[in-house]
PDB file of N, CA and C in Angstrom:
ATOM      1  N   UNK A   1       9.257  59.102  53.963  1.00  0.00           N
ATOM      2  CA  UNK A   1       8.908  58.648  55.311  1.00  0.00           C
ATOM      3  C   UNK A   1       9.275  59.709  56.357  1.00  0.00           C
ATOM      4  N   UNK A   2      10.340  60.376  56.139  1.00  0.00           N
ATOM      5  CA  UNK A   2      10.695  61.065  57.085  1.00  0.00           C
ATOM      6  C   UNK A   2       9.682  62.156  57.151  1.00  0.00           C
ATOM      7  N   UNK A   3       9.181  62.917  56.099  1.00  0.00           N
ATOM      8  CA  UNK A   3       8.224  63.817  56.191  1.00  0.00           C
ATOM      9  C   UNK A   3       7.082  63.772  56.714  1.00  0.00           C
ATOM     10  N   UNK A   4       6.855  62.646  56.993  1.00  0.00           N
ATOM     11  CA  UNK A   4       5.322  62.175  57.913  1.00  0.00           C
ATOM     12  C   UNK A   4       6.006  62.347  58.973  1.00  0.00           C
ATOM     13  N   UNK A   5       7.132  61.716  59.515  1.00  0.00           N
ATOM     14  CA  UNK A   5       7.141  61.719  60.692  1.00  0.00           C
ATOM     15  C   UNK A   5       7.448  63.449  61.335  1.00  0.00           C
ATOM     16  N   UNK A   6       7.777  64.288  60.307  1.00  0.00           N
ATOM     17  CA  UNK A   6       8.033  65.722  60.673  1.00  0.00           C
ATOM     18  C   UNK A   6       6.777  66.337  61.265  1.00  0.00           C
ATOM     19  N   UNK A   7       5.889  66.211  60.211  1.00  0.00           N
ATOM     20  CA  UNK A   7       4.496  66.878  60.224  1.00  0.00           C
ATOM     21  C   UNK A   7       3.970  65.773  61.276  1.00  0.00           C
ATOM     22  N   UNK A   8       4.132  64.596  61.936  1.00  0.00           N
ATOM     23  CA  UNK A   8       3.189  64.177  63.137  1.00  0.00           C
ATOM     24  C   UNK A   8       3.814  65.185  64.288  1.00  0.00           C
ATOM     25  N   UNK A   9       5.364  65.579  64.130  1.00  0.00           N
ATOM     26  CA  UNK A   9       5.632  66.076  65.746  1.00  0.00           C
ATOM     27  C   UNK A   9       5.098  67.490  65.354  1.00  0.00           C
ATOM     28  N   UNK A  10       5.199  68.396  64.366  1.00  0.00           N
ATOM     29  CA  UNK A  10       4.997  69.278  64.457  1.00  0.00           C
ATOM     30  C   UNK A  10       3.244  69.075  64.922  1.00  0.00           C
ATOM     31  N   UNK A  11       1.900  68.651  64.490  1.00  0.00           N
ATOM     32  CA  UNK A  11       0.501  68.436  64.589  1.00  0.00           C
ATOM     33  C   UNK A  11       0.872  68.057  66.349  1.00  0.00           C
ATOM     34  N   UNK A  12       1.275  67.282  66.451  1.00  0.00           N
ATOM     35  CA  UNK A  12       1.748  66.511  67.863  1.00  0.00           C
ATOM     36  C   UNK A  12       2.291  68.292  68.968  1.00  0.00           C
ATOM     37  N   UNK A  13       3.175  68.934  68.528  1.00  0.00           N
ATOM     38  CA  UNK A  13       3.469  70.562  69.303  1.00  0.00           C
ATOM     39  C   UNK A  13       2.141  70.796  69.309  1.00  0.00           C
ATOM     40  N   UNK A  14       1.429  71.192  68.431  1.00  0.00           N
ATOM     41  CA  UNK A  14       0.606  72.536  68.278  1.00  0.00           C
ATOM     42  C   UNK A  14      -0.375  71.679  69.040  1.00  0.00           C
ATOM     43  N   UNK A  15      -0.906  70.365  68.753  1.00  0.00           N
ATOM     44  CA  UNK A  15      -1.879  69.869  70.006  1.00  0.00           C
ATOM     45  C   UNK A  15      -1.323  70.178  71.497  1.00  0.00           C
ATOM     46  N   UNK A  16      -0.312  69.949  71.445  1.00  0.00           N
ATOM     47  CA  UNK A  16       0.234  70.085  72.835  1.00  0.00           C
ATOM     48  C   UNK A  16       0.606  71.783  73.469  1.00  0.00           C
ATOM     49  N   UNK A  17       0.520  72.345  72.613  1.00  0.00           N
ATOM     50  CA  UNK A  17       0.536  73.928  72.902  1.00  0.00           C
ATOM     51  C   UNK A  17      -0.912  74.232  73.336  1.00  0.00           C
ATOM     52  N   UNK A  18      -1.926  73.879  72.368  1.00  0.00           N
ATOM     53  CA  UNK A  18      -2.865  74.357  73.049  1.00  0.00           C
ATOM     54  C   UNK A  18      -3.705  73.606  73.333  1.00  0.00           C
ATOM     55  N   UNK A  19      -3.066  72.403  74.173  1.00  0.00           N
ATOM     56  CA  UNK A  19      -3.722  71.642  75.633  1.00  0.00           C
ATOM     57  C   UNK A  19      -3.397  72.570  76.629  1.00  0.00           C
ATOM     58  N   UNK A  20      -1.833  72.747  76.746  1.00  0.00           N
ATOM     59  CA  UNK A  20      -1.386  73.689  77.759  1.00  0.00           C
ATOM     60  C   UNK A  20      -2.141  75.224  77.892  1.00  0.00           C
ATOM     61  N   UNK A  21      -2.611  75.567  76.773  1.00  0.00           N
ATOM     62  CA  UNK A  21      -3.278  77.042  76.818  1.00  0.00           C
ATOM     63  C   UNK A  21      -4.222  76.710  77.598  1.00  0.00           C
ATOM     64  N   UNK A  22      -5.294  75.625  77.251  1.00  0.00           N
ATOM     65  CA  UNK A  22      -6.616  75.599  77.643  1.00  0.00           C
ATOM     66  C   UNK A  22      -6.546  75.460  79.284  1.00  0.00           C
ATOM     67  N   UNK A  23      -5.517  74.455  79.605  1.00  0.00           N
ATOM     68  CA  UNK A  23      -5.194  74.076  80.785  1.00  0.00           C
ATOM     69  C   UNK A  23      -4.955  75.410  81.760  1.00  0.00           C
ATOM     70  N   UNK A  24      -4.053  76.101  81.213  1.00  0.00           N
ATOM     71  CA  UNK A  24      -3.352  77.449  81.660  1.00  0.00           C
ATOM     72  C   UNK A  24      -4.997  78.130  81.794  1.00  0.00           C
ATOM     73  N   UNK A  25      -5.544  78.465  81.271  1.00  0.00           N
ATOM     74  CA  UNK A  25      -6.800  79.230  80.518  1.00  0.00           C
ATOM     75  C   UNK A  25      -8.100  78.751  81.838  1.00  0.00           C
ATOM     76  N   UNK A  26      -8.283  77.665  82.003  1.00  0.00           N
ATOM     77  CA  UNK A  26      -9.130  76.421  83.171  1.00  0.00           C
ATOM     78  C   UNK A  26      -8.531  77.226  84.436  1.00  0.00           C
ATOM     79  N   UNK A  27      -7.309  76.929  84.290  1.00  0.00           N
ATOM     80  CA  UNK A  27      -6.939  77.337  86.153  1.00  0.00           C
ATOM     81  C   UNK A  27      -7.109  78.324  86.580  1.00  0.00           C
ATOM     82  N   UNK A  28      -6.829  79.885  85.181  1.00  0.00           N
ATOM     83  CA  UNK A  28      -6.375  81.041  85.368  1.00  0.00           C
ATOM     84  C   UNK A  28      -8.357  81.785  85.993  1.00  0.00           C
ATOM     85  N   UNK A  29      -9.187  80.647  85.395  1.00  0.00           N
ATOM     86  CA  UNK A  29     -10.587  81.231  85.664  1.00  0.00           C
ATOM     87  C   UNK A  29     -10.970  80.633  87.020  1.00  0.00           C
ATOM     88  N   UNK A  30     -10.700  79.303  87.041  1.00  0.00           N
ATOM     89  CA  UNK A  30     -10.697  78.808  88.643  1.00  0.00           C
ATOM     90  C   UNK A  30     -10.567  79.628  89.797  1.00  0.00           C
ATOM     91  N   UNK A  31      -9.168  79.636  89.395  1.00  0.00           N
ATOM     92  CA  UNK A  31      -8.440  80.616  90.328  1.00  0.00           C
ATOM     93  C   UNK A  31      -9.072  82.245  91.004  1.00  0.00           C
ATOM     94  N   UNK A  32      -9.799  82.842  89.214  1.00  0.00           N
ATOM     95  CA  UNK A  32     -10.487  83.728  89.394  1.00  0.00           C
ATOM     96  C   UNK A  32     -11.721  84.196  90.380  1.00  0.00           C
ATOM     97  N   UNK A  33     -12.163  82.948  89.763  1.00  0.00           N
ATOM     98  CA  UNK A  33     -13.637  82.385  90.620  1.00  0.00           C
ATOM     99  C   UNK A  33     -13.396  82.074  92.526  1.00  0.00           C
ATOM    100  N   UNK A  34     -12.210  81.307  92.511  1.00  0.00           N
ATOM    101  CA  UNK A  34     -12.042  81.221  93.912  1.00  0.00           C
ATOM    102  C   UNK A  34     -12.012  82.758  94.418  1.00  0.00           C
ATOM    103  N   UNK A  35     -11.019  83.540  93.956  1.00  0.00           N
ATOM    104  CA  UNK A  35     -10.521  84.981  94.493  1.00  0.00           C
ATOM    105  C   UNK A  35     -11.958  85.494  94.645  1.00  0.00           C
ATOM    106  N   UNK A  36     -13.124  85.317  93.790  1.00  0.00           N
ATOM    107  CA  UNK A  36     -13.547  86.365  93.570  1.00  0.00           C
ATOM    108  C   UNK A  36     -14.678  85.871  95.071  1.00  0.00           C
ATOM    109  N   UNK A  37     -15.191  84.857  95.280  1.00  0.00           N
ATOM    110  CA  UNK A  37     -16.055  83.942  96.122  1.00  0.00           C
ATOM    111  C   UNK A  37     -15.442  84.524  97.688  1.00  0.00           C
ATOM    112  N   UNK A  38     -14.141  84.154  97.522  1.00  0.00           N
ATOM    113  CA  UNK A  38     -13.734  84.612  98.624  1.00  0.00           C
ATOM    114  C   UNK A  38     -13.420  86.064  99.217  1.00  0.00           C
ATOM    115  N   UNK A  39     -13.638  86.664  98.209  1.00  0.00           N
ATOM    116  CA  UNK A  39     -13.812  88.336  98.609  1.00  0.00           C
ATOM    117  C   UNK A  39     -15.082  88.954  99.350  1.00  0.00           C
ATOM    118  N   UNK A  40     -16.487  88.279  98.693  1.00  0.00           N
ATOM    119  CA  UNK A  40     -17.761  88.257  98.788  1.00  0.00           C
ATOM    120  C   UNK A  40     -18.076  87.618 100.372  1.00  0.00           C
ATOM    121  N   UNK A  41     -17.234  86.567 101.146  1.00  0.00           N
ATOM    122  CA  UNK A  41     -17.486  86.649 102.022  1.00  0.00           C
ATOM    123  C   UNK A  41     -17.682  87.608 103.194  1.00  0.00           C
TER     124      UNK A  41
END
């Protein structure tokens, strides 16, 4: 029993690592896109 519950947190990190990437990854182009819009003015 205990070994399931190892391997859910570890599956459970690595989903959660790269939510945060994608998230990180979303803003870092946002962000881009704003800078870049607002230069062009």
């Amino acid at each position: 029993m205990e070994g399931a519950v190892c391997s859910n947190s570890v599956s459970l990190e690595s989903f959660l690592s790269s939510f945060m990437e994608a998230v990180v990854l979303e803003t870092a182009i946002a962000a881009s896109k704003a800078l870049a819009l607002s230069l062009h003015m």
